[in-house]
Every structure is written in structure tokens, then in C-alpha cells.
N, C-alpha and C. Protein backbone atom coordinates (compact mmCIF):
# COMPACT_ATOMS: atom_id res chain seq x y z
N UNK A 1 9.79 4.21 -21.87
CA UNK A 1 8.91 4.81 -20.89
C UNK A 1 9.21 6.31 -20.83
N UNK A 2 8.47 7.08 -20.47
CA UNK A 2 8.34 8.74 -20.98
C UNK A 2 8.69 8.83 -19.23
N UNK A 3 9.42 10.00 -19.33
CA UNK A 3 9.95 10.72 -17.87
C UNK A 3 8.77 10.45 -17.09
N UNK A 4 7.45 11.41 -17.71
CA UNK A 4 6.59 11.80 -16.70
C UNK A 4 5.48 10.49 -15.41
N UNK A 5 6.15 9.15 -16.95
CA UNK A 5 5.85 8.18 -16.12
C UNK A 5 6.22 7.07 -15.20
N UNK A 6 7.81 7.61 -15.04
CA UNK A 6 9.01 7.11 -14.53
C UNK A 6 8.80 8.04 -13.04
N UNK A 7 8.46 9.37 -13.13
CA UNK A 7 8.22 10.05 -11.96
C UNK A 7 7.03 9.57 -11.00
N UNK A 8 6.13 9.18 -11.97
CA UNK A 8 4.51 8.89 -11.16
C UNK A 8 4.74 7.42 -10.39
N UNK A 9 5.65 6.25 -11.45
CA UNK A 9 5.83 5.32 -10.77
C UNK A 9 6.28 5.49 -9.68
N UNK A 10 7.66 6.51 -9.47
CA UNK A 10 8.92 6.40 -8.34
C UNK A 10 7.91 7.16 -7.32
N UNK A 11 6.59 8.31 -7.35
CA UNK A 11 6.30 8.72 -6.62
C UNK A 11 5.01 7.79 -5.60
N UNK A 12 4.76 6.95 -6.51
CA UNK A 12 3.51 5.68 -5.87
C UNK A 12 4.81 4.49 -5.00
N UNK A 13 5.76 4.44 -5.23
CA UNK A 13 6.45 3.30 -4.95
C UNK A 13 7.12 3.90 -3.49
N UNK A 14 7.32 5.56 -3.52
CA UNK A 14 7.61 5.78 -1.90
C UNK A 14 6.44 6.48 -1.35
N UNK A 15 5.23 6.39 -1.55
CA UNK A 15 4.33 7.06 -0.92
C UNK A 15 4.24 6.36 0.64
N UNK A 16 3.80 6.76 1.70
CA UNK A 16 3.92 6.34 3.12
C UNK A 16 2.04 5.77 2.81
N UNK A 17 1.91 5.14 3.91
CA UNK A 17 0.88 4.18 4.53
C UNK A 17 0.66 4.73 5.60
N UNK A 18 0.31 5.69 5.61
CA UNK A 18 0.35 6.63 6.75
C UNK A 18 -1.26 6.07 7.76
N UNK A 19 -1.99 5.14 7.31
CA UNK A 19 -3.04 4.90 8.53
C UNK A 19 -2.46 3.59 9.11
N UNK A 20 -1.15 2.87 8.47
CA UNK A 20 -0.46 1.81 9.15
C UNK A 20 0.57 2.06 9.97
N UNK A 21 1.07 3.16 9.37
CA UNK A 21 2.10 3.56 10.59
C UNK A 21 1.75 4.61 11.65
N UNK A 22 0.31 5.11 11.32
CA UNK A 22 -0.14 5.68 12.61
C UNK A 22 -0.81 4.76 13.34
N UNK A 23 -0.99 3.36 13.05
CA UNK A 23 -1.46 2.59 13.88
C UNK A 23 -0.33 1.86 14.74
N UNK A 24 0.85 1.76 13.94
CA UNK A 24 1.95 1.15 14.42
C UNK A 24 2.55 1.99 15.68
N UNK A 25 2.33 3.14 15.38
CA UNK A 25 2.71 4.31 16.45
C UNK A 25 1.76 4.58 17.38
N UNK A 26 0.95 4.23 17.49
CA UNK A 26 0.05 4.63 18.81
C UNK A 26 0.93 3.03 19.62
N UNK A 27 0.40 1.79 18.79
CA UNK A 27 1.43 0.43 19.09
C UNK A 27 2.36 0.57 20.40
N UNK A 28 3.32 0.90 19.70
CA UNK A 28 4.51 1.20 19.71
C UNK A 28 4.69 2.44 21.28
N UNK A 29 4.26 3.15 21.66
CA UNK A 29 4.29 4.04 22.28
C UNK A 29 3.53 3.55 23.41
N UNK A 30 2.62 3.26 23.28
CA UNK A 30 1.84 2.65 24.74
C UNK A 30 2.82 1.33 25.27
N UNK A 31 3.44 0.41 24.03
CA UNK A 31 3.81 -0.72 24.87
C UNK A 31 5.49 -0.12 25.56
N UNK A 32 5.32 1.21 24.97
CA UNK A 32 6.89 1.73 26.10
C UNK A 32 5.94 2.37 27.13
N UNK A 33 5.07 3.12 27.31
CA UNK A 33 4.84 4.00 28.36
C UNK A 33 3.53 3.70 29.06
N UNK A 34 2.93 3.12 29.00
CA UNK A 34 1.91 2.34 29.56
C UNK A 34 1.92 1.81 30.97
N UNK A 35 1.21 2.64 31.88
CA UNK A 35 0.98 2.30 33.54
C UNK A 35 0.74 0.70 33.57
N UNK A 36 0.16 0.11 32.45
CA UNK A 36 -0.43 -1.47 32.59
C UNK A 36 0.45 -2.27 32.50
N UNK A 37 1.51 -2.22 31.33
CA UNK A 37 2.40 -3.24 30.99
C UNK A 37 3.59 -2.64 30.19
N UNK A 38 4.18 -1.12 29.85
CA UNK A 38 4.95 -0.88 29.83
C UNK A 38 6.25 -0.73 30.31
N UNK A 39 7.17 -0.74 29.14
CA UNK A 39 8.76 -0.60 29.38
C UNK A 39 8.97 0.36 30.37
N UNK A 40 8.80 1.16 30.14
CA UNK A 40 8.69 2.62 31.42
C UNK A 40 7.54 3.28 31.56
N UNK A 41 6.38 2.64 32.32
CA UNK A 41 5.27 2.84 32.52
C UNK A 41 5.68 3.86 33.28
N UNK A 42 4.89 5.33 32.71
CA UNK A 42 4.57 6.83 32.77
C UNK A 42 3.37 7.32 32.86
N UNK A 43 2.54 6.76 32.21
CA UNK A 43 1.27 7.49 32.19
C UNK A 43 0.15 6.27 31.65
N UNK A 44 -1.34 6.60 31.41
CA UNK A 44 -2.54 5.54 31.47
C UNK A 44 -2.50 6.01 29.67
N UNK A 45 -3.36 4.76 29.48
CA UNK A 45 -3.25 4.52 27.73
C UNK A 45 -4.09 5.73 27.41
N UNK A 46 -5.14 6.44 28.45
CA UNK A 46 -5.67 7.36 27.70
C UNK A 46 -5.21 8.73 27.69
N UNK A 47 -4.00 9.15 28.49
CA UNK A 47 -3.71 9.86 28.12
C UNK A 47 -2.11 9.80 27.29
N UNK A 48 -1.74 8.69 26.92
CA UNK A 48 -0.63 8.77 25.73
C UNK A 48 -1.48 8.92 24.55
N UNK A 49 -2.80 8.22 24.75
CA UNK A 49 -3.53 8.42 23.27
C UNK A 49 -3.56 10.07 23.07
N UNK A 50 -3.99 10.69 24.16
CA UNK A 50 -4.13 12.26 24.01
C UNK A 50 -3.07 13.00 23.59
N UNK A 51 -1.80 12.81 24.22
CA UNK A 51 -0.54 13.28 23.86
C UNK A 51 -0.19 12.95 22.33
N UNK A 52 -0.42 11.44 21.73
CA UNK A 52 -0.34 11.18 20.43
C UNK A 52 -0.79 11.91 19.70
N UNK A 53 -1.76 11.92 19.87
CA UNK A 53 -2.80 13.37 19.17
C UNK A 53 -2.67 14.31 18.79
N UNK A 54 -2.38 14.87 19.92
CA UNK A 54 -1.79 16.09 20.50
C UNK A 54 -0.52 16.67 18.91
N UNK A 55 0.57 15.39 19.03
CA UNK A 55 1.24 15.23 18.31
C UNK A 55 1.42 15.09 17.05
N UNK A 56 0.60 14.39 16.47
CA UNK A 56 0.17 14.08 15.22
C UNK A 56 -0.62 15.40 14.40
N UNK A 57 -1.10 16.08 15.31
CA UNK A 57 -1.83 17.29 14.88
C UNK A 57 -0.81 18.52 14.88
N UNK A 58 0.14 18.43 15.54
CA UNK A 58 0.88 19.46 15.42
C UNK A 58 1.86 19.95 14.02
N UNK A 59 1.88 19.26 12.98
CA UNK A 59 2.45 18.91 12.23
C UNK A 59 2.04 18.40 11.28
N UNK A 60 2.56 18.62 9.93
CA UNK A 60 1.97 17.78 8.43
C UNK A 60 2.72 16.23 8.95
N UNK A 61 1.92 15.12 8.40
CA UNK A 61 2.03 13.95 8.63
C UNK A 61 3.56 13.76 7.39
N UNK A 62 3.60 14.45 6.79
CA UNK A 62 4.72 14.25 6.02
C UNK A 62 6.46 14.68 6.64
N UNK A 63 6.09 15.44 7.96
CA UNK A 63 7.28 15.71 8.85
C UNK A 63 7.71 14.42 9.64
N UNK A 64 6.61 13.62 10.09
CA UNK A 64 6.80 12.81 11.34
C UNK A 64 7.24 11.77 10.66
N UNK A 65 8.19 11.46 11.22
CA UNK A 65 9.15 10.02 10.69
C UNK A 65 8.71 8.69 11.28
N UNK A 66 7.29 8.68 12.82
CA UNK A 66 6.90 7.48 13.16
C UNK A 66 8.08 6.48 13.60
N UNK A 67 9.56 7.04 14.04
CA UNK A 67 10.45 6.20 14.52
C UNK A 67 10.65 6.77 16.48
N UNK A 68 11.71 6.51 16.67
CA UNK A 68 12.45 6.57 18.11
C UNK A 68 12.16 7.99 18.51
N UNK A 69 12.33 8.91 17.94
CA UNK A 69 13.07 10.30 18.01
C UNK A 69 11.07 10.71 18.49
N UNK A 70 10.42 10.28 17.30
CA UNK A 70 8.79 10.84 17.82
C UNK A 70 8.72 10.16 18.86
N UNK A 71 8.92 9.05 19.23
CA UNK A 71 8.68 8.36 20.55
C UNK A 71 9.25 9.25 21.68
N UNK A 72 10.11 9.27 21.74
CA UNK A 72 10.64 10.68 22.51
C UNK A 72 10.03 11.97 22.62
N UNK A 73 9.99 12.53 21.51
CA UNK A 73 8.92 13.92 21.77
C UNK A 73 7.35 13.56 22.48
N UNK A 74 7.04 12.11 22.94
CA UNK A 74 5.52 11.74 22.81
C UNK A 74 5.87 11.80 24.79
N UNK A 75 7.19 10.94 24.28
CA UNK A 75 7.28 10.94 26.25
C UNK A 75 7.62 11.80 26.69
N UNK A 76 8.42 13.02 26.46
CA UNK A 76 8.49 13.95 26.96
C UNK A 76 7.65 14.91 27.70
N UNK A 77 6.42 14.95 26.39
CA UNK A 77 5.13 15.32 26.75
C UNK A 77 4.39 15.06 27.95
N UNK A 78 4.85 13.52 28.08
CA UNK A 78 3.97 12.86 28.97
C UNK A 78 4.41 13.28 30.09
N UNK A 79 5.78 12.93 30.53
CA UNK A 79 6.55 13.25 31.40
C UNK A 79 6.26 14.67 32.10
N UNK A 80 5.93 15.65 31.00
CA UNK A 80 5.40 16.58 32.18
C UNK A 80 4.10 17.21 33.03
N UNK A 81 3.52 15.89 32.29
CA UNK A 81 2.40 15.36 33.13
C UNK A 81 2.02 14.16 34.17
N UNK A 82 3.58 14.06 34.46
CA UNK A 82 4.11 12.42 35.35
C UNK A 82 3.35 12.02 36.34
N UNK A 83 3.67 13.62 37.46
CA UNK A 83 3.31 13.57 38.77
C UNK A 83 1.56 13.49 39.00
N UNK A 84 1.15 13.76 37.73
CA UNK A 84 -0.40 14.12 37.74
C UNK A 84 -0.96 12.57 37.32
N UNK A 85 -0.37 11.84 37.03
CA UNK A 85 -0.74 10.21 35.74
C UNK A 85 -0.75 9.33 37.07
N UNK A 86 -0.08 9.90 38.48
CA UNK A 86 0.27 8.21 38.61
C UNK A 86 -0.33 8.72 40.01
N UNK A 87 -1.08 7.99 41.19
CA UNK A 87 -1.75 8.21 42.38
C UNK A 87 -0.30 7.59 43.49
N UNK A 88 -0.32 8.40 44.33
CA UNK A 88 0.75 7.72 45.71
C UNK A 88 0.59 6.85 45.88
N UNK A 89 1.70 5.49 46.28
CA UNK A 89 1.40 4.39 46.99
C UNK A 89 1.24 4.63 48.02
């Protein structure tokens, strides 16, 4: 097998799925921060969707790792829009 096709294989074999793991990550983020049924319900699904966004656009999709650490930068976001997400009891 010739180098150049030892490279093309190794480069198809780690390419990302990047419309599965941006689906996994919207997932993933609402069922932590979600006013409805989240782990630490923070904010309404439509505006984590906005913040996701928000996020995903800020950046080449080839930076975002789609683990814990983005989950964090997503709530953070949210968080400082806390007091505004949630109405007084």
C-alpha cells in the first residue's frame, strides 16, 4: 500500500460525525439544564438551544470536543442569564 493511501485511510477512519455529535450535544445539555426535567434545571429548552448555538458558532467545529468541559462553557452561559430564565415562586 503506497503512503498516500495509508494517510487517506487513517484520515477517513478519524474523521468526526459531527451532525451526531451535535445532536448528542444539544441531548446531553438540556437533560442537565432543563427547567422541565433536568439535573440542574437552569434555564427553558429554548434558550439552552440559543446558548448552544451561540456556542457552536463561536468556533470551528473542529475545536469543540462535544464532552463535559463544553457542557460547562454552555452552562455558564446560561447561568448568567439565571435570574432572567426562571419567574418567582
Amino acid at each position: 500500500m503506497r503512503e498516500r493511501d495509508r494517510v487517506l485511510i487513517k484520515n477517513k477512519t478519524t474523521m468526526k460525525n459531527y451532525s451526531k455529535l451535535i445532536k448528542e450535544f444539544y441531548e446531553d445539555v438540556i437533560s442537565y439544564y432543563s427547567l422541565d426535567n433536568g439535573t440542574i434545571p437552569i434555564a427553558t429548552n429554548e434558550r439552552i438551544i440559543e446558548v448552544i448555538n451561540e456556542y457552536l458558532e463561536s468556533k470551528p467545529l473542529s475545536e469543540i470536543w462535544f464532552d463535559s468541559m463544553d457542557r460547562i462553557y454552555v452552562r455558564r452561559r446560561l447561568e448568567k442569564g439565571y435570574s432572567s430564565s426562571i419567574t418567582a415562586v
